[in-house]
C-alpha atoms as a PDB file:
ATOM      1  CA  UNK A   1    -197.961 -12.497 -76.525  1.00  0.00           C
ATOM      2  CA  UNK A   2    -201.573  -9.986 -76.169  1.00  0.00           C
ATOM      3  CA  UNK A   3    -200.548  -6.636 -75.213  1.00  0.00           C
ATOM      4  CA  UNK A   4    -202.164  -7.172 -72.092  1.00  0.00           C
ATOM      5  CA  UNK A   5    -200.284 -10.374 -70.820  1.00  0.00           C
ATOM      6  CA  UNK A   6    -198.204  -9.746 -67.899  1.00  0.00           C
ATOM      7  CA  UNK A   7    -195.134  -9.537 -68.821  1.00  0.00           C
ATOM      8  CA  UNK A   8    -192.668 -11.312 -65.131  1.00  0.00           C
ATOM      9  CA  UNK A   9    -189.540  -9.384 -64.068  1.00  0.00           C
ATOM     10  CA  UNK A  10    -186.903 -12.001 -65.270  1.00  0.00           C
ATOM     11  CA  UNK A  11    -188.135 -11.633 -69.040  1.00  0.00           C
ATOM     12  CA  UNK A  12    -188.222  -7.615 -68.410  1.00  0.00           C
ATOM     13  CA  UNK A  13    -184.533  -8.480 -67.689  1.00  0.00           C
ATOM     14  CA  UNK A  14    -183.967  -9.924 -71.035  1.00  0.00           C
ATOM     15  CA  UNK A  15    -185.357  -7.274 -72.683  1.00  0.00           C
ATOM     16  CA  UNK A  16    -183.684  -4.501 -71.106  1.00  0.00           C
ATOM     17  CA  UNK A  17    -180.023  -6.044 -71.091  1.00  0.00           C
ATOM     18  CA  UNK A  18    -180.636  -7.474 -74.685  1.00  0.00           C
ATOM     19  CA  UNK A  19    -181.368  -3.771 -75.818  1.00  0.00           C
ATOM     20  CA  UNK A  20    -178.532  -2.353 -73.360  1.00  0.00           C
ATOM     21  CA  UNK A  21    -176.239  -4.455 -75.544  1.00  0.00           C
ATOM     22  CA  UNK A  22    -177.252  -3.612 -78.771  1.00  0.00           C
ATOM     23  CA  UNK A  23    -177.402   0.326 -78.242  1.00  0.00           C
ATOM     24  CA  UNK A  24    -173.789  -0.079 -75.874  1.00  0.00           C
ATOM     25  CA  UNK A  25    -172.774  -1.876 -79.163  1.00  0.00           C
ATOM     26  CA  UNK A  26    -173.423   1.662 -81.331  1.00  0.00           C
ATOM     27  CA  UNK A  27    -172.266   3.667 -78.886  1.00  0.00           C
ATOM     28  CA  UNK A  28    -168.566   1.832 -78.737  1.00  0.00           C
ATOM     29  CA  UNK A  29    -168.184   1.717 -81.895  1.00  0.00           C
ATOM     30  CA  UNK A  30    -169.091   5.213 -82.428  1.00  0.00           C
ATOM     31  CA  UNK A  31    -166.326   6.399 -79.975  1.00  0.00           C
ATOM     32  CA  UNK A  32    -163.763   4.035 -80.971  1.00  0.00           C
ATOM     33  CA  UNK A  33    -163.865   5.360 -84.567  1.00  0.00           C
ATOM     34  CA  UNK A  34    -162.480   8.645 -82.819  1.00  0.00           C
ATOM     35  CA  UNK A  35    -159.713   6.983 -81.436  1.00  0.00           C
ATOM     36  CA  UNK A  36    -160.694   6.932 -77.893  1.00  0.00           C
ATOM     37  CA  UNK A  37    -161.494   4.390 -75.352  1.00  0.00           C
ATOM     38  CA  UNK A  38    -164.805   4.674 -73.668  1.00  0.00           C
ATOM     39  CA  UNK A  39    -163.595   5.585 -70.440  1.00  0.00           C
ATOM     40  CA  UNK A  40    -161.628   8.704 -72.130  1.00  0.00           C
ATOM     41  CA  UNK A  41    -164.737   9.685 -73.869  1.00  0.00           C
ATOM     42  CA  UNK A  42    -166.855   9.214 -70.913  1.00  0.00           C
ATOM     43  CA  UNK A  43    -164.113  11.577 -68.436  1.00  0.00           C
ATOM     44  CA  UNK A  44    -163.890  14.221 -71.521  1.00  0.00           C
ATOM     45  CA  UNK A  45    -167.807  14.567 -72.189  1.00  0.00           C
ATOM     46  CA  UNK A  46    -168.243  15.094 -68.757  1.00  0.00           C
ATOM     47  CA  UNK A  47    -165.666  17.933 -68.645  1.00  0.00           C
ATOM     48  CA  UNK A  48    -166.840  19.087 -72.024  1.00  0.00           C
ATOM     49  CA  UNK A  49    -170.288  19.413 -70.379  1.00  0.00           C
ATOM     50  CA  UNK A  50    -169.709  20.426 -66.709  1.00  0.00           C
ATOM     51  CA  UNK A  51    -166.655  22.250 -67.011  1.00  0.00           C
ATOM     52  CA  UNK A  52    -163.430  22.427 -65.033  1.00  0.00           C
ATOM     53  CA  UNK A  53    -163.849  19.082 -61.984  1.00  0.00           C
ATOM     54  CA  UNK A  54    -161.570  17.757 -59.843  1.00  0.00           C
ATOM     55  CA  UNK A  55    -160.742  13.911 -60.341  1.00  0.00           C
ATOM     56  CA  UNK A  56    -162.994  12.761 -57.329  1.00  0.00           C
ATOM     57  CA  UNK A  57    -165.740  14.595 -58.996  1.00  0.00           C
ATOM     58  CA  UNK A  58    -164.823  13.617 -62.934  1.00  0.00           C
ATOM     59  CA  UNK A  59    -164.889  10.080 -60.805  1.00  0.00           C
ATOM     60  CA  UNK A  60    -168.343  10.060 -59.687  1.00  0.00           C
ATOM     61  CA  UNK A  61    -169.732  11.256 -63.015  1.00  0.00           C
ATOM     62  CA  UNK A  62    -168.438   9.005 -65.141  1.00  0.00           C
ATOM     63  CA  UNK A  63    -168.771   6.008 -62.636  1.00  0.00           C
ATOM     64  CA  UNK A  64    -165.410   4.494 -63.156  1.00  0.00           C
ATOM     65  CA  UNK A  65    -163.227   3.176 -60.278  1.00  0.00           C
ATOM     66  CA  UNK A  66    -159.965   5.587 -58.633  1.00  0.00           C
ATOM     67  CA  UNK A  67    -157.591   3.225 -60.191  1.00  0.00           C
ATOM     68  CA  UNK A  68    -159.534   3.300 -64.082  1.00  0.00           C
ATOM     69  CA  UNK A  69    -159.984   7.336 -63.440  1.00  0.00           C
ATOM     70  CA  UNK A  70    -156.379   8.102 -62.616  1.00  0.00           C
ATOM     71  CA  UNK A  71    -155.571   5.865 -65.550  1.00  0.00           C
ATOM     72  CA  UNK A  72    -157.592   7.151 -68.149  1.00  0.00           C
ATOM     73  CA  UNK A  73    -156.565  11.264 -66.843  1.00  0.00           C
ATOM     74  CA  UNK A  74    -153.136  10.054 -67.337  1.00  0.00           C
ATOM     75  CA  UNK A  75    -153.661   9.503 -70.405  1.00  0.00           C
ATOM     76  CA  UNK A  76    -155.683  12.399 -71.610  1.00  0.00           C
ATOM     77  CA  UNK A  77    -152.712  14.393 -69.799  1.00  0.00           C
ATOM     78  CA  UNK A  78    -150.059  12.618 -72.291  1.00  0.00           C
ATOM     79  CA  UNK A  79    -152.339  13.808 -75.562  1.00  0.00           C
ATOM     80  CA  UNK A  80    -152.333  17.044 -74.089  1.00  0.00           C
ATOM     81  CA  UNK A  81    -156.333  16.863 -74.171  1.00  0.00           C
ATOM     82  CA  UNK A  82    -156.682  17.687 -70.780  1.00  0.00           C
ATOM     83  CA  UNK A  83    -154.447  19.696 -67.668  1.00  0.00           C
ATOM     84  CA  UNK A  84    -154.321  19.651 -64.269  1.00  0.00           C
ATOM     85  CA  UNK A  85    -154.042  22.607 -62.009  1.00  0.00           C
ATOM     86  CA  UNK A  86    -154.082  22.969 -58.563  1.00  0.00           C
ATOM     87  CA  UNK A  87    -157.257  24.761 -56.703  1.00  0.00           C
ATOM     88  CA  UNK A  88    -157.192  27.492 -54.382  1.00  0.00           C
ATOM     89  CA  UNK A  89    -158.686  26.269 -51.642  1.00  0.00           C
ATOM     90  CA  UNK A  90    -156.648  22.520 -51.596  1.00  0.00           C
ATOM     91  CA  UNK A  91    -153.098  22.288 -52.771  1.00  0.00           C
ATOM     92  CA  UNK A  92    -153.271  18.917 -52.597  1.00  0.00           C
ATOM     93  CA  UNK A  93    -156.889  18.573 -55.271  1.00  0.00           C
ATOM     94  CA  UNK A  94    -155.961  19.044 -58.722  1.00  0.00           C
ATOM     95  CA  UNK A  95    -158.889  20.365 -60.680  1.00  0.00           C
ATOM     96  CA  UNK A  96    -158.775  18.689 -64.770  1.00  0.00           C
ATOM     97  CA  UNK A  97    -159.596  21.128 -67.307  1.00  0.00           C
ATOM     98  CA  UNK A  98    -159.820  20.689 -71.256  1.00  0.00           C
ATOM     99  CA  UNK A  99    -157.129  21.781 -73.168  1.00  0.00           C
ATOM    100  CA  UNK A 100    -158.269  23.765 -76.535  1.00  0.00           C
ATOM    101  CA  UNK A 101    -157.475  20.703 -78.608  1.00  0.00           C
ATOM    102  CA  UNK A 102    -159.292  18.689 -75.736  1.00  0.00           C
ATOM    103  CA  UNK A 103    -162.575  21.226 -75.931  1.00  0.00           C
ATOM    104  CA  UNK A 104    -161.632  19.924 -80.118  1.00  0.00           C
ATOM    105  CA  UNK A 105    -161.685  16.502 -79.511  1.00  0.00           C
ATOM    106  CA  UNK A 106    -164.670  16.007 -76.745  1.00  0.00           C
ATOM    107  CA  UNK A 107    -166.985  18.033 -79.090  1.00  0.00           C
ATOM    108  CA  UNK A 108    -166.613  16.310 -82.351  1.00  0.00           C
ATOM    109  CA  UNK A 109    -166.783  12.797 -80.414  1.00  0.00           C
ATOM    110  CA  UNK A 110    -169.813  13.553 -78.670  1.00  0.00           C
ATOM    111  CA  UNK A 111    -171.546  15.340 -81.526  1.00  0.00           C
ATOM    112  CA  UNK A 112    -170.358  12.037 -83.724  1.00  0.00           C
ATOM    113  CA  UNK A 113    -171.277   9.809 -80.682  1.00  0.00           C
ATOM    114  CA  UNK A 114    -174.928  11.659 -80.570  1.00  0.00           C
ATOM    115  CA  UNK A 115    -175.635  11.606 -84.302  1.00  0.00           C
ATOM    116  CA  UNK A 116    -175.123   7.496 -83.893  1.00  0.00           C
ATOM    117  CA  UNK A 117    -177.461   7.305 -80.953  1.00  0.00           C
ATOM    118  CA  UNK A 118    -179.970   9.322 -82.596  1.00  0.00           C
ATOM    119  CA  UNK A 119    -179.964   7.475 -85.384  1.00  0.00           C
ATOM    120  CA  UNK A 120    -180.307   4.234 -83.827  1.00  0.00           C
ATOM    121  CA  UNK A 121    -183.332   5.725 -82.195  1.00  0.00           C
ATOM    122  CA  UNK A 122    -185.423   7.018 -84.627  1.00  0.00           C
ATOM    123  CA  UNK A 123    -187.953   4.036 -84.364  1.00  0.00           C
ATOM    124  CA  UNK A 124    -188.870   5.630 -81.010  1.00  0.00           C
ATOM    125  CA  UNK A 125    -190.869   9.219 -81.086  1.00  0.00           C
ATOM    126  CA  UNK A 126    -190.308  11.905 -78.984  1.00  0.00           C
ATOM    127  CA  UNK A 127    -193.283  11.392 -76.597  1.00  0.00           C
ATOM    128  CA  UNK A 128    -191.749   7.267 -76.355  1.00  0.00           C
ATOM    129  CA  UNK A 129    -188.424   8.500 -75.701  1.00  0.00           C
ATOM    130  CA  UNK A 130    -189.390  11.027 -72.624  1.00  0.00           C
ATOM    131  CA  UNK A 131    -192.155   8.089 -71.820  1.00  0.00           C
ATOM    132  CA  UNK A 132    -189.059   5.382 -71.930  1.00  0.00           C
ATOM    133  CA  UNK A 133    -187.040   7.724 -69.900  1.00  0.00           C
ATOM    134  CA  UNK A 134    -189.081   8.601 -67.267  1.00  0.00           C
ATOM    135  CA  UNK A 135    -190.013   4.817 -67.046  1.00  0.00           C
ATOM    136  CA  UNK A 136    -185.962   3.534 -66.943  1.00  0.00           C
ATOM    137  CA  UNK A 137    -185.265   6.299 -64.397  1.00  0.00           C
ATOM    138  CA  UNK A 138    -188.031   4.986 -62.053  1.00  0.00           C
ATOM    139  CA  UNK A 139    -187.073   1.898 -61.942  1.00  0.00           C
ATOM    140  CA  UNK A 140    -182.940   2.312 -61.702  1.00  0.00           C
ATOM    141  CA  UNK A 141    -183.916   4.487 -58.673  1.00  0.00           C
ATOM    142  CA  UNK A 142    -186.558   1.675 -57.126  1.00  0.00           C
ATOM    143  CA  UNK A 143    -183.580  -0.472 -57.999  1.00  0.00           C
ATOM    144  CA  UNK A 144    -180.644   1.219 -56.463  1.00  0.00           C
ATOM    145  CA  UNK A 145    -183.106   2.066 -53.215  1.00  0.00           C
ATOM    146  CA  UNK A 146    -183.840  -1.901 -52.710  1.00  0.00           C
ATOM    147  CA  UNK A 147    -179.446  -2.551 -53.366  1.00  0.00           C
ATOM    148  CA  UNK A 148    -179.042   0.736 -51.171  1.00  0.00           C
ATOM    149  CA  UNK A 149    -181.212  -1.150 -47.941  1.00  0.00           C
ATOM    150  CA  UNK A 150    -178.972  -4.373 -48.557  1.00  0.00           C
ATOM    151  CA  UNK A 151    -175.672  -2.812 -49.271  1.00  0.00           C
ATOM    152  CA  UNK A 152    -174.091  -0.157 -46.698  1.00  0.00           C
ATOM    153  CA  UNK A 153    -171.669   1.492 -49.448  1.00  0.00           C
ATOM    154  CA  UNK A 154    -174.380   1.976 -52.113  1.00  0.00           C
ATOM    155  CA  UNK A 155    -176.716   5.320 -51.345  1.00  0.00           C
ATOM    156  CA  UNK A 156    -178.652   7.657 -53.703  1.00  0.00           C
ATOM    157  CA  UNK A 157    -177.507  10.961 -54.359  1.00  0.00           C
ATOM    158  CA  UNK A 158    -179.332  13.524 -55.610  1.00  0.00           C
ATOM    159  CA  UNK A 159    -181.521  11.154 -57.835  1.00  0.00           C
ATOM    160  CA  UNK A 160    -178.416   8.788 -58.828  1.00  0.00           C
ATOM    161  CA  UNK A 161    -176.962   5.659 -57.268  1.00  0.00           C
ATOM    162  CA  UNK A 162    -173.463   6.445 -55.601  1.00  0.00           C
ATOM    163  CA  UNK A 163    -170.694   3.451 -54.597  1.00  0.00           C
END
């Protein structure tokens, strides 16, 4: 295929979900070497990186459902990686907060969890990558702006698509 051939939306498709695999394939395996699952990792980054949240917020960050959220707080609760206090302003919100040994754990599986990423993508420079980013983020907001029009739960927050 010329560099200049078109190149049709359903093959773009391919190519973006085959490389969505292979890099999601890094990344889990990458985070399951520290032990976690991927929606633990996911709720502790966050909270390693945006501090003390309450579980609605943790919720939309990560992008997991109620059910998977309370599930996967339980269990950071039960390795003592993260607590739950109750806020000032609402008894009945409980804001999560890393422990020490959860600040411990987030921060060596992210930095581990980077490290893999980066590695797997070195083939790309640093003018691709911001190129490649500015390009994905275009389109998952063109995206989630046509699914927003057709589905009443879906709108765009602040930049990001919100069920």
């Amino acid at each position: 295929m010329s560099a200049r051939a078109q190149i049709e939306a359903p093959r773009l498709w391919i190519v973006l979900s085959r490389c969505y695999h292979a890099v999601r394939l890094i990344a889990e395996s990458s985070i399951a070497e520290t032990g976690l699952c991927l929606s633990d990792f996911a709720a502790l980054e966050a909270l390693l990186h945006k501090g003390p949240l309450t579980i609605t917020e943790l919720q939309a960050k990560v992008l997991l459902a109620s059910g998977s959220m309370t599930a996967a707080v339980d269990r950071l609760e039960r390795k003592g990686l993260v607590v739950r206090t109750a806020t000032a302003s609402d008894r009945r919100a409980k804001v999560l907060e890393l422990t020490l040994e959860g600040k411990h754990v987030a921060k060596a599986a992210f930095q581990r969890n980077a490290r893999e990423l980066e590695a797997a993508m070195t083939i790309l420079s640093e003018a691709e990558k911001r190129h490649l980013s500015s390009l994905l983020k275009k389109l998952g907001l063109f995206a989630a702006g046509s699914r927003a029009g057709k589905d009443s739960k879906t709108t765009i927050r602040k930049g990001r698509l919100k069920e």
